[in-house]
N, C-alpha and C. Protein backbone atom coordinates (compact mmCIF):
# COMPACT_ATOMS: atom_id res chain seq x y z
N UNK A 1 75.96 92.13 88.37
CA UNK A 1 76.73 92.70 89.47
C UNK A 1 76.86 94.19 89.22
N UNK A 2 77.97 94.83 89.24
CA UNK A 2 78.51 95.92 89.43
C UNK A 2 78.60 96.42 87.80
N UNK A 3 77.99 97.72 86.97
CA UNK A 3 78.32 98.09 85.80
C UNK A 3 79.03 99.39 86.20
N UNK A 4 80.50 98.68 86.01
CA UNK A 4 81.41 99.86 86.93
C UNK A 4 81.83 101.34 85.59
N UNK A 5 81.01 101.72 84.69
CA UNK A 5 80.65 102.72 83.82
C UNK A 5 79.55 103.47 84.13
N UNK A 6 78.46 102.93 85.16
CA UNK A 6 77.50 104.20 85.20
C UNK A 6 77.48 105.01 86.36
N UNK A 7 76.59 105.87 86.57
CA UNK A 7 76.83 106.54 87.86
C UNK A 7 76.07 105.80 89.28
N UNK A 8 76.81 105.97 90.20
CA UNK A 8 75.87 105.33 91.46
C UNK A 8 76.17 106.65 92.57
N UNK A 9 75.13 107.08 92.93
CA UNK A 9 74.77 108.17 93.74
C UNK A 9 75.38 109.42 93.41
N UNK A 10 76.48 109.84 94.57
CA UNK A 10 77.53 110.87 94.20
C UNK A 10 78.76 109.96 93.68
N UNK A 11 79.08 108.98 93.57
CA UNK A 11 80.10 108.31 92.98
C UNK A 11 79.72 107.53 92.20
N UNK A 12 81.33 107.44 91.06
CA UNK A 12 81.11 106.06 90.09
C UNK A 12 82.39 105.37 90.43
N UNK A 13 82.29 104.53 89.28
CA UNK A 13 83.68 103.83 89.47
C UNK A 13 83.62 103.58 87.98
N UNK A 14 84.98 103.92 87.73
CA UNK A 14 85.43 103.68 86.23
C UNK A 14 86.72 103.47 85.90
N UNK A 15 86.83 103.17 85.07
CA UNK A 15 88.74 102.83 84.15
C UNK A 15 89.52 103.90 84.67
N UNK A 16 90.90 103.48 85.09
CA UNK A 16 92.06 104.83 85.55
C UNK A 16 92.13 105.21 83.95
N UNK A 17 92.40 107.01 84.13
CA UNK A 17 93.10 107.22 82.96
C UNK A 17 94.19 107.68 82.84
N UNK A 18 95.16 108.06 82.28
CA UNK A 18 96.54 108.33 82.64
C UNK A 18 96.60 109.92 83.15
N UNK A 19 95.12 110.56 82.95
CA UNK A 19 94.97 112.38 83.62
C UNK A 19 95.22 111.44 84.94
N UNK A 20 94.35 110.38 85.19
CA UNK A 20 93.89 109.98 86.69
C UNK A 20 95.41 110.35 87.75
N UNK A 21 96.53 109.55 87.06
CA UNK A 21 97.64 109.11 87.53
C UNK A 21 98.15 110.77 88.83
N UNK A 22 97.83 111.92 88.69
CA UNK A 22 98.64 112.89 89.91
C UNK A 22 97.84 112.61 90.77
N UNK A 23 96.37 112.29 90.98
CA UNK A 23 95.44 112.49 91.80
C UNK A 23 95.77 110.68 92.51
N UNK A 24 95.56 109.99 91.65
CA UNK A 24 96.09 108.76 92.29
C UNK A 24 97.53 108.53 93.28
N UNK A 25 98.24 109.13 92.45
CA UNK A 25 99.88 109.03 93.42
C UNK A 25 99.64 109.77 94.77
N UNK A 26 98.75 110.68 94.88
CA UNK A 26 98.85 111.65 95.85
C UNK A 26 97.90 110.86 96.86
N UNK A 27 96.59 110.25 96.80
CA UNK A 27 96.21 109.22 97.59
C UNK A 27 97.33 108.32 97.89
N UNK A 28 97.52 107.71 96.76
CA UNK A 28 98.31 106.29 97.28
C UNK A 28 99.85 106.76 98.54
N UNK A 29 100.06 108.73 98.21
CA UNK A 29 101.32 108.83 98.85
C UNK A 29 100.61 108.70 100.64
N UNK A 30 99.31 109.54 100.79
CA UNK A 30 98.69 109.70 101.71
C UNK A 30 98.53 108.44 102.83
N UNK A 31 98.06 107.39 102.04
CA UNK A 31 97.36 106.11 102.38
C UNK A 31 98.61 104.58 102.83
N UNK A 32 100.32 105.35 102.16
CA UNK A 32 100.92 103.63 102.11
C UNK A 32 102.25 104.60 102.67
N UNK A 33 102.69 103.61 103.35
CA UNK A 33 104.39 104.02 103.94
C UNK A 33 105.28 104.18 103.11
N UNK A 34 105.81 103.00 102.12
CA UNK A 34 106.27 103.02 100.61
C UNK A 34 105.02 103.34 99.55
N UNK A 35 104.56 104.40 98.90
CA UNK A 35 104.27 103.88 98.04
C UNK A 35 104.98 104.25 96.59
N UNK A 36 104.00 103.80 95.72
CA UNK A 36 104.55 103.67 94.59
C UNK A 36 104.21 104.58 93.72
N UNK A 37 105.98 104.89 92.77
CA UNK A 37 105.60 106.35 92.07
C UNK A 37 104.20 106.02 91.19
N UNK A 38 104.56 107.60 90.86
CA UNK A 38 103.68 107.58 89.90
C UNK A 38 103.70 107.46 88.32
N UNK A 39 104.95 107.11 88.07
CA UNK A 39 105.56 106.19 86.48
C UNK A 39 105.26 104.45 87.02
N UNK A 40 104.96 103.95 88.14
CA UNK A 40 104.38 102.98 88.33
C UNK A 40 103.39 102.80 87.14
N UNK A 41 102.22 103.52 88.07
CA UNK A 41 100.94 103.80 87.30
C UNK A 41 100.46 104.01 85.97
N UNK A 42 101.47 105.11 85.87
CA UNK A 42 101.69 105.23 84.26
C UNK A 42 102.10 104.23 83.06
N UNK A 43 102.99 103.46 83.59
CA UNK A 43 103.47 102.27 82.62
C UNK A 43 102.73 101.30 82.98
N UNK A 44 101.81 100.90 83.89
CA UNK A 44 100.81 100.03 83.97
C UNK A 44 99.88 100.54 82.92
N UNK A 45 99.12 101.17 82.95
CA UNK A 45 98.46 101.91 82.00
C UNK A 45 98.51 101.32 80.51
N UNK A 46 99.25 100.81 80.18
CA UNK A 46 100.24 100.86 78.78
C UNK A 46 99.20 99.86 77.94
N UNK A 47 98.37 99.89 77.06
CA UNK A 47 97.71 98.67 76.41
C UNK A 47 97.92 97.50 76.84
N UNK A 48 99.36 97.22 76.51
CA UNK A 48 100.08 95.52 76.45
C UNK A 48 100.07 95.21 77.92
N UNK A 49 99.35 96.09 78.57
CA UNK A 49 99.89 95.53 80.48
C UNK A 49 98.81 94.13 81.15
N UNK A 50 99.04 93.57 81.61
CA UNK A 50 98.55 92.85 82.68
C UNK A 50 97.51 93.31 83.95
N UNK A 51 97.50 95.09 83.96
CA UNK A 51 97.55 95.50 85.43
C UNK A 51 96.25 96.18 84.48
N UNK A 52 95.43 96.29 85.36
CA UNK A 52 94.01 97.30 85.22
C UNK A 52 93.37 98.00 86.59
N UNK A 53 92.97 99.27 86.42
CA UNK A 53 92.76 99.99 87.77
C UNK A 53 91.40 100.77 87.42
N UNK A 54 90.77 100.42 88.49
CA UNK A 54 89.67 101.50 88.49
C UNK A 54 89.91 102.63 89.22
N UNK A 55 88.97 103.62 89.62
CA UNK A 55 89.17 104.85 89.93
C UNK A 55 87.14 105.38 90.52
N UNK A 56 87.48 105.73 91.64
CA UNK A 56 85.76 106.17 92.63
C UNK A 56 86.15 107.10 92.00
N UNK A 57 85.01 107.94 91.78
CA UNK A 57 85.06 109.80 91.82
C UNK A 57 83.55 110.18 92.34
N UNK A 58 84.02 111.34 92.56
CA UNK A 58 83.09 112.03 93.53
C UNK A 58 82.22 112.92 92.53
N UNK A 59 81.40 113.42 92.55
CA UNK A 59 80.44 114.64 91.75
C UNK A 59 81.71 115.76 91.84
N UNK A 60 82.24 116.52 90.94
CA UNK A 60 82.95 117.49 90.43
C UNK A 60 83.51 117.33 89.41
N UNK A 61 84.12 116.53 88.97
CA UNK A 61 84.67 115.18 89.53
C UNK A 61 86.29 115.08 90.38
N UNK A 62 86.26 114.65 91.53
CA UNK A 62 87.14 114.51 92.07
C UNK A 62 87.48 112.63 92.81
N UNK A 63 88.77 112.42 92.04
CA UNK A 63 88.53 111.32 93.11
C UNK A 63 88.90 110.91 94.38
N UNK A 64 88.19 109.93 94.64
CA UNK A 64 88.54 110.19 95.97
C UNK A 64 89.19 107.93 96.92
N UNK A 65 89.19 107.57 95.88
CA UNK A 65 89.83 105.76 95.80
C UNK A 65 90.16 105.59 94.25
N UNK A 66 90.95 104.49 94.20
CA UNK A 66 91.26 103.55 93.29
C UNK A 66 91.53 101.80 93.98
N UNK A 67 91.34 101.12 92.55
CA UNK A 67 92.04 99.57 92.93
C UNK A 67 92.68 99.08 92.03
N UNK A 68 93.70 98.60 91.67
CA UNK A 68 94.40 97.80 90.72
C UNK A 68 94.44 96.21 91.23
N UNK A 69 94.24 95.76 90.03
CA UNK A 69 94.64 93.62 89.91
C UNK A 69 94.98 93.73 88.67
N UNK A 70 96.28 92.90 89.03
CA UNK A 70 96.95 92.14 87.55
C UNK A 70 96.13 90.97 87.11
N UNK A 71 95.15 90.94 85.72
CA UNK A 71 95.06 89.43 85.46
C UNK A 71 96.09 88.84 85.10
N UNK A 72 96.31 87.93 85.10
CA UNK A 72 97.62 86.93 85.25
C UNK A 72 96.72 85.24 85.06
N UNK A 73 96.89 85.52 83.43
CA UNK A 73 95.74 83.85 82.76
C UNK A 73 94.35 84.22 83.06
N UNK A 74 93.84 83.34 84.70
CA UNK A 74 92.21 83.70 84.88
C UNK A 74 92.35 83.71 85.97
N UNK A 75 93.47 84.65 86.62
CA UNK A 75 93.40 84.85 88.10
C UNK A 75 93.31 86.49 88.44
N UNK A 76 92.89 87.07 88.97
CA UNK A 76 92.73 88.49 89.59
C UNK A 76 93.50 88.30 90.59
N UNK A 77 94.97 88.77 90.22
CA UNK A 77 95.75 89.53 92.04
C UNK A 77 95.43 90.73 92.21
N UNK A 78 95.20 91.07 93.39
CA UNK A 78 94.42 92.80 93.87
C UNK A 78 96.08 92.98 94.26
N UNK A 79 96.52 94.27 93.50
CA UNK A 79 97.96 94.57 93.30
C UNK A 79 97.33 95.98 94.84
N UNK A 80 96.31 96.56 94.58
CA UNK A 80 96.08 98.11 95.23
C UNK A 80 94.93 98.47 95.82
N UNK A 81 94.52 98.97 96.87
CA UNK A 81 93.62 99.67 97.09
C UNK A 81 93.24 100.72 97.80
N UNK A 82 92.56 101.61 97.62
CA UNK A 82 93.17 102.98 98.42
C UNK A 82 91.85 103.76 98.25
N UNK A 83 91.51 104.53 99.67
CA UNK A 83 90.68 105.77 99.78
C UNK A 83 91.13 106.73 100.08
N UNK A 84 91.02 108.02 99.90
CA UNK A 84 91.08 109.14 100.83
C UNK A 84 90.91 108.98 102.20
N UNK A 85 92.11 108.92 103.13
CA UNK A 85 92.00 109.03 104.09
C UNK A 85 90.52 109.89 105.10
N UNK A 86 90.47 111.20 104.49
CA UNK A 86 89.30 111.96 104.98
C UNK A 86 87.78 111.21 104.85
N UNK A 87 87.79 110.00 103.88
CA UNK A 87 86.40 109.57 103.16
C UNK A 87 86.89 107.81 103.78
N UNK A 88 87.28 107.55 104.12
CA UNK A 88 87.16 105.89 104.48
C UNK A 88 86.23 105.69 105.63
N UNK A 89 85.92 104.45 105.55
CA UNK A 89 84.85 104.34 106.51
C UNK A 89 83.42 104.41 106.33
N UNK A 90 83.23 104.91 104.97
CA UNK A 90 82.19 105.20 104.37
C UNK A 90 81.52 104.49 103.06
N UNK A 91 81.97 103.06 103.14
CA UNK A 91 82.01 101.99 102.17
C UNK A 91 82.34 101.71 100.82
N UNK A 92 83.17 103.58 100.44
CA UNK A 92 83.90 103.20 99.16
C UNK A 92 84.89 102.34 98.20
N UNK A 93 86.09 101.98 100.01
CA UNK A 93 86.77 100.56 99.56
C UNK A 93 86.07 99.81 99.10
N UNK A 94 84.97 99.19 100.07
CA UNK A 94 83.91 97.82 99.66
C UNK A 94 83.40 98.42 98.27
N UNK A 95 82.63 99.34 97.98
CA UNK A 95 82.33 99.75 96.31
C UNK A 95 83.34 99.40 95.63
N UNK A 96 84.70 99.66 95.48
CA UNK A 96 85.77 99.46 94.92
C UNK A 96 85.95 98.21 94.56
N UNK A 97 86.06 97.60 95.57
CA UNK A 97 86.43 95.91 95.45
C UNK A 97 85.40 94.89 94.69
N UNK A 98 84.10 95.19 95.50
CA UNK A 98 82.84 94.83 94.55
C UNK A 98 82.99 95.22 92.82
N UNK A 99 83.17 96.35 92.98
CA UNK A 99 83.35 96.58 90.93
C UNK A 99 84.94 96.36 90.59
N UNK A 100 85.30 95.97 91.40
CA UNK A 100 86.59 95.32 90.74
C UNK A 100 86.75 93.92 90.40
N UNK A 101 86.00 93.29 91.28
CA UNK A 101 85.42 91.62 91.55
C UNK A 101 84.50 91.78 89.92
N UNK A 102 84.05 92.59 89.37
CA UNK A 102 82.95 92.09 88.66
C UNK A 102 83.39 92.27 87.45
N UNK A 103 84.54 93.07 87.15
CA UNK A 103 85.52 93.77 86.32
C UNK A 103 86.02 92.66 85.89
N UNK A 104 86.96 92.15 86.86
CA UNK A 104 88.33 90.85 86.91
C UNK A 104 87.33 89.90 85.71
N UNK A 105 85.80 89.95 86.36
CA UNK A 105 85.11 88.68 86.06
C UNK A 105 85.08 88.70 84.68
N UNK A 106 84.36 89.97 84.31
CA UNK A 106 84.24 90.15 82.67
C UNK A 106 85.53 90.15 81.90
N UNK A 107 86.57 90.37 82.38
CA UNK A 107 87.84 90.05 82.15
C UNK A 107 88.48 89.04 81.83
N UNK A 108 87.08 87.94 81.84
CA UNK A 108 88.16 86.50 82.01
C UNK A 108 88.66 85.74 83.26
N UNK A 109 88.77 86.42 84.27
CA UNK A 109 88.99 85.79 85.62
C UNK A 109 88.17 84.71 86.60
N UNK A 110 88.79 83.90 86.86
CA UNK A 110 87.77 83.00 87.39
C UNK A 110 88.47 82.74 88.62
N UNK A 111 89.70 83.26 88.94
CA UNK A 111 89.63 83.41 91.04
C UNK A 111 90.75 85.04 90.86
N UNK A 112 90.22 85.19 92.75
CA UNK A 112 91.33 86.32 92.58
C UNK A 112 91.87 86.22 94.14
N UNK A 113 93.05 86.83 94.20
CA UNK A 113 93.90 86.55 95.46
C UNK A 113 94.60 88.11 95.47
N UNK A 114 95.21 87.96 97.04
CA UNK A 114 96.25 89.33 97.50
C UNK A 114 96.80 88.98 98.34
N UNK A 115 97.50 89.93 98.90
CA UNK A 115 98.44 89.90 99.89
C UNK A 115 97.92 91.06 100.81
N UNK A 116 98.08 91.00 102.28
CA UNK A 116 97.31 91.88 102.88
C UNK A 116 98.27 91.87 104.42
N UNK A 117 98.44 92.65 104.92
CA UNK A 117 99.58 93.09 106.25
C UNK A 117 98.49 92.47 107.21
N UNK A 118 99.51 91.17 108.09
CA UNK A 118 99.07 90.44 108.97
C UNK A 118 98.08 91.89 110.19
N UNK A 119 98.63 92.75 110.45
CA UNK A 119 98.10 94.04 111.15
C UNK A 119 96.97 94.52 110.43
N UNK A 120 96.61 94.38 109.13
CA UNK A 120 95.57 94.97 109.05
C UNK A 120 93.80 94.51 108.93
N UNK A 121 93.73 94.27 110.19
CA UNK A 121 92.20 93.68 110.22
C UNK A 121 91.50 94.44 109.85
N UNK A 122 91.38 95.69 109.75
CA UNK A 122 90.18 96.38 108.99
C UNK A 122 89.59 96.12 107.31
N UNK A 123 91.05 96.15 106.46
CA UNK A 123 90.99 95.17 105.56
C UNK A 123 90.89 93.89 105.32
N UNK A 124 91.32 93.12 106.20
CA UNK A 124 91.39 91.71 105.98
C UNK A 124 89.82 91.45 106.79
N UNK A 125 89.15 92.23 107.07
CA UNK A 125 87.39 92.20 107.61
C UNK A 125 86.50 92.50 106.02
N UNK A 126 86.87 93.74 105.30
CA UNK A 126 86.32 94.16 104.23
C UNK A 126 86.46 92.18 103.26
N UNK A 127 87.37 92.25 103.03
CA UNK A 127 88.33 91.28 102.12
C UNK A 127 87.67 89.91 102.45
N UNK A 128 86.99 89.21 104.00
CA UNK A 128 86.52 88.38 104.26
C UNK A 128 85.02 88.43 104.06
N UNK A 129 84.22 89.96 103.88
CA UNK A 129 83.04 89.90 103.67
C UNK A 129 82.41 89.47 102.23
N UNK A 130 83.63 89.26 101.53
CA UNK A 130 83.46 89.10 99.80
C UNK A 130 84.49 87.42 99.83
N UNK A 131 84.53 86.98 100.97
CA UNK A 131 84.85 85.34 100.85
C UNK A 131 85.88 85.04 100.73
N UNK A 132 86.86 86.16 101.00
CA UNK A 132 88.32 85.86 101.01
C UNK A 132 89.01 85.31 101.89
N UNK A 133 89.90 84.32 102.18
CA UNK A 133 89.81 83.60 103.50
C UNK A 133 91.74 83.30 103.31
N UNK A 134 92.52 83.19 104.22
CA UNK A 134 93.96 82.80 104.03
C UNK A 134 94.40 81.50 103.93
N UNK A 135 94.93 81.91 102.69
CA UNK A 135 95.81 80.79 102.21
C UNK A 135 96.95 80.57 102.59
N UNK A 136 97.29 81.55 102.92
CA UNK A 136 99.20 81.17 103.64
C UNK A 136 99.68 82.76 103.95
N UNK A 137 100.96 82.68 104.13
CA UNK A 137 101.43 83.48 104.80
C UNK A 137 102.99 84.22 104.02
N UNK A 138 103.12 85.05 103.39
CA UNK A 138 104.36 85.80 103.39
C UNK A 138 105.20 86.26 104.24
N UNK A 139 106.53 85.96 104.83
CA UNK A 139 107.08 85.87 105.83
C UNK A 139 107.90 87.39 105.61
N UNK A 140 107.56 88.00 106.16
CA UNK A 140 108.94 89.57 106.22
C UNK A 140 108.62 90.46 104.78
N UNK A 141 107.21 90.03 103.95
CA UNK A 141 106.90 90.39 102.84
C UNK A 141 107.08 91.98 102.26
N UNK A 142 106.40 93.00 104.19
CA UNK A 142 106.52 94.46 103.38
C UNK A 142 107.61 95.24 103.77
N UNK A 143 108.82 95.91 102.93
CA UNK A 143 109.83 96.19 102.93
C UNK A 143 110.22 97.13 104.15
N UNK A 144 108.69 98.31 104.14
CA UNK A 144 109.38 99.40 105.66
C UNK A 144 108.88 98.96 106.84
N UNK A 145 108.75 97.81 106.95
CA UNK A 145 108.80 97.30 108.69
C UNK A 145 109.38 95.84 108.63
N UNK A 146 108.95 94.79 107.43
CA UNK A 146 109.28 93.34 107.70
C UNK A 146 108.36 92.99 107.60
N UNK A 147 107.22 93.68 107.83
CA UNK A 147 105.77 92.98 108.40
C UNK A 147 105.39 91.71 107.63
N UNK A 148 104.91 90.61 108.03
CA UNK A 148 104.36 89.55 107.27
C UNK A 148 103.15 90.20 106.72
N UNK A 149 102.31 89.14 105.52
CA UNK A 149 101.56 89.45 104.50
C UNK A 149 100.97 87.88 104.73
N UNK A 150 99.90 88.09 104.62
CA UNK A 150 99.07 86.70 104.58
C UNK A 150 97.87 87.10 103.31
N UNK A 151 98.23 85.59 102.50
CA UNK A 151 97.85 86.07 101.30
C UNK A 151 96.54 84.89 101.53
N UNK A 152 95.41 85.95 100.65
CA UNK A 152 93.63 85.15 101.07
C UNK A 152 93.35 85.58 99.34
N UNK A 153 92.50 84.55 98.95
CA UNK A 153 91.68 84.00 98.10
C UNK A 153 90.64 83.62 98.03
N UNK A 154 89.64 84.21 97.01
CA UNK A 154 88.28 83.97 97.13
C UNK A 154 88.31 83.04 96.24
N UNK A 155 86.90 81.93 96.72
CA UNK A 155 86.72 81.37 95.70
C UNK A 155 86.32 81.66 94.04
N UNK A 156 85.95 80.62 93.58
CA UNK A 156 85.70 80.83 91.80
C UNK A 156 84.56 81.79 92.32
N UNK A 157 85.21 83.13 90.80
CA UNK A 157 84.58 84.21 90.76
C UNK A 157 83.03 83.84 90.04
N UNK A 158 83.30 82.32 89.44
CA UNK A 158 82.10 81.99 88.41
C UNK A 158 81.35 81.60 88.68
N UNK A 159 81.72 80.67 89.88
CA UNK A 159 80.49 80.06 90.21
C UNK A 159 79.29 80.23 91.02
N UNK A 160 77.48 79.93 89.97
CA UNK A 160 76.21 80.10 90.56
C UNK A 160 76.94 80.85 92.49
N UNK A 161 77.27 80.05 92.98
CA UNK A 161 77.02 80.15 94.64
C UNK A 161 77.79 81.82 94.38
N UNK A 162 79.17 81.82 94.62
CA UNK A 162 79.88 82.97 94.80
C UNK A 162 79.56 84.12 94.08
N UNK A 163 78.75 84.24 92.57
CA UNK A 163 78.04 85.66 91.89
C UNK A 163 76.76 85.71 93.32
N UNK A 164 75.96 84.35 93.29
CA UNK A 164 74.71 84.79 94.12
C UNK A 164 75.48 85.79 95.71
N UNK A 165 76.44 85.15 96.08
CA UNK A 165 77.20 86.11 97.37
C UNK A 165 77.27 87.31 96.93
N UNK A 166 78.21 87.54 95.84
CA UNK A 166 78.61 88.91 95.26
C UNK A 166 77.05 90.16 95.40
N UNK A 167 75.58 89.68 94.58
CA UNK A 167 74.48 90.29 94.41
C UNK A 167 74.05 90.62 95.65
N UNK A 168 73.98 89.70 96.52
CA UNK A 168 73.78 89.19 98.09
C UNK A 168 74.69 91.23 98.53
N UNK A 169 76.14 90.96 98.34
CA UNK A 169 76.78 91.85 99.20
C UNK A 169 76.77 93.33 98.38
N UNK A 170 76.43 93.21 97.38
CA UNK A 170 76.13 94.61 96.35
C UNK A 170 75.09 94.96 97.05
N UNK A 171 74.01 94.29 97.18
CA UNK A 171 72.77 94.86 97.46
C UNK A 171 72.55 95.80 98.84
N UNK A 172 73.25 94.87 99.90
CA UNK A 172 73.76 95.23 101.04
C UNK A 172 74.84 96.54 101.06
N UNK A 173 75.24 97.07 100.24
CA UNK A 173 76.46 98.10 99.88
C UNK A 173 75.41 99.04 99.39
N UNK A 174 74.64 98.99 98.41
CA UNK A 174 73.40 99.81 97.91
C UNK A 174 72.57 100.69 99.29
N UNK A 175 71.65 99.54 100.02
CA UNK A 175 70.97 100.04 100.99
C UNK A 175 71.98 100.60 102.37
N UNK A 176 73.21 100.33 102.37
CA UNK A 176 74.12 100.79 103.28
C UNK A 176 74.30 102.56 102.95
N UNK A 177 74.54 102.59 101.46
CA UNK A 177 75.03 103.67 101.10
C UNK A 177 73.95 104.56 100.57
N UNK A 178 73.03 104.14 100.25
CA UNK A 178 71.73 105.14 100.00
C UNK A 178 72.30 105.18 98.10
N UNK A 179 72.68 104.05 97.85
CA UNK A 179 73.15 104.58 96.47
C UNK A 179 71.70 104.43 95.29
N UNK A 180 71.99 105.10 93.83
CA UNK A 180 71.12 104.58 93.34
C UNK A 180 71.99 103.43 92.48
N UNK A 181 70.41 102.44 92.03
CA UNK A 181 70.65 101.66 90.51
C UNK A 181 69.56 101.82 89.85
N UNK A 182 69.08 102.69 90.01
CA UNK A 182 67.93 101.97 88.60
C UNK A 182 68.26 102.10 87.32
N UNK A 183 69.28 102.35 87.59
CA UNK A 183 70.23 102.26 85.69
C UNK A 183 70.90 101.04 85.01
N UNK A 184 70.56 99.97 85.80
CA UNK A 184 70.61 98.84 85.98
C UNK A 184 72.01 98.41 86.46
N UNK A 185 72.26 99.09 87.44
CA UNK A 185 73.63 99.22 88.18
C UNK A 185 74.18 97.98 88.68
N UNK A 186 72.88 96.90 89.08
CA UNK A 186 72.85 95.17 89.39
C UNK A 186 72.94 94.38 88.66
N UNK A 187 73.27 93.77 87.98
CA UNK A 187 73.11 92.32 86.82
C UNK A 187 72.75 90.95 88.12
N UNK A 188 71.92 90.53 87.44
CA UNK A 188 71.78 89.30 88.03
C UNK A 188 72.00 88.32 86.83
């Protein structure tokens, strides 16, 4: 799948580092109604944590997304995800999620789940193209409106069928984006 350490085109995707954390808060302030400081981030960070985040960057390096999931045993919850408003639309979420899916995996994870604002079909479209489908529903879940949260789950991250999807939708993200791999950016 995804070797979210090397370079792919003008972007990579790699480990948050705690420099990451001003450039992150300042997306995440851009991108969420509440969001969350940036001693969030920071104490996630912490060795002993549960929570792991990647980080897109751009050639300078600037970034320009992140994603966080708590493993929690061998489950991936997607706690975050976020682009630059100016740069969405341009398939970096889907990059994100893809090397986060492949991350969770090497991690130990064998399903992963979220919570996602009943209003937001643009995500909950990204989120269904990688097999995520709803499981139920959080009633009054996000704090500055009430809004419900309907929480979707992909199947096992392990199994033959769902990696062959994953390669299936990398590949499709590759020729979408003009990215390179010949650095062996794919695992099959």
């Amino acid at each position: 799948m995804v070797d979210a350490a090397r370079p792919v085109g003008r972007y990579r995707v790699r480990p948050m580092r705690l420099e990451d954390v001003d450039e992150v808060a300042a997306i995440e302030k851009a991108s969420f109604s509440l969001p969350w400081p940036a001693d969030t981030y920071r104490r996630d960070l912490r060795p002993d944590s549960l929570a792991h985040y990647l980080v897109c960057e751009q050639d300078g390096p600037r970034l320009v997304g992140y994603v966080g999931y708590w493993l929690i045993e061998d489950e991936a919850h997607i706690s975050t995800i976020a682009v630059r408003p100016d740069l969405r639309n341009l398939g970096l979420g889907e990059y994100l999620l893809a090397s986060m899916l492949e991350d969770a995996r090497k991690q130990g994870a064998r399903s992963a789940s979220l919570e996602v604002r009943v209003s937001n079909g643009a995500a909950q479209a990204l989120y269904s193209k990688y097999d995520f489908r709803v499981s139920g529903r959080r009633r009054r879940y996000y704090r500055d409106n009430n809004e419900d949260a309907f929480i979707m789950e992909a199947p096992s991250l392990v199994s033959e069928e769902y990696r062959s999807h994953l390669r299936l939708r990398w590949q499709a993200l590759v020729e979408r984006l003009g990215l390179v791999t010949e650095s062996a950016g794919v695992s099959c």
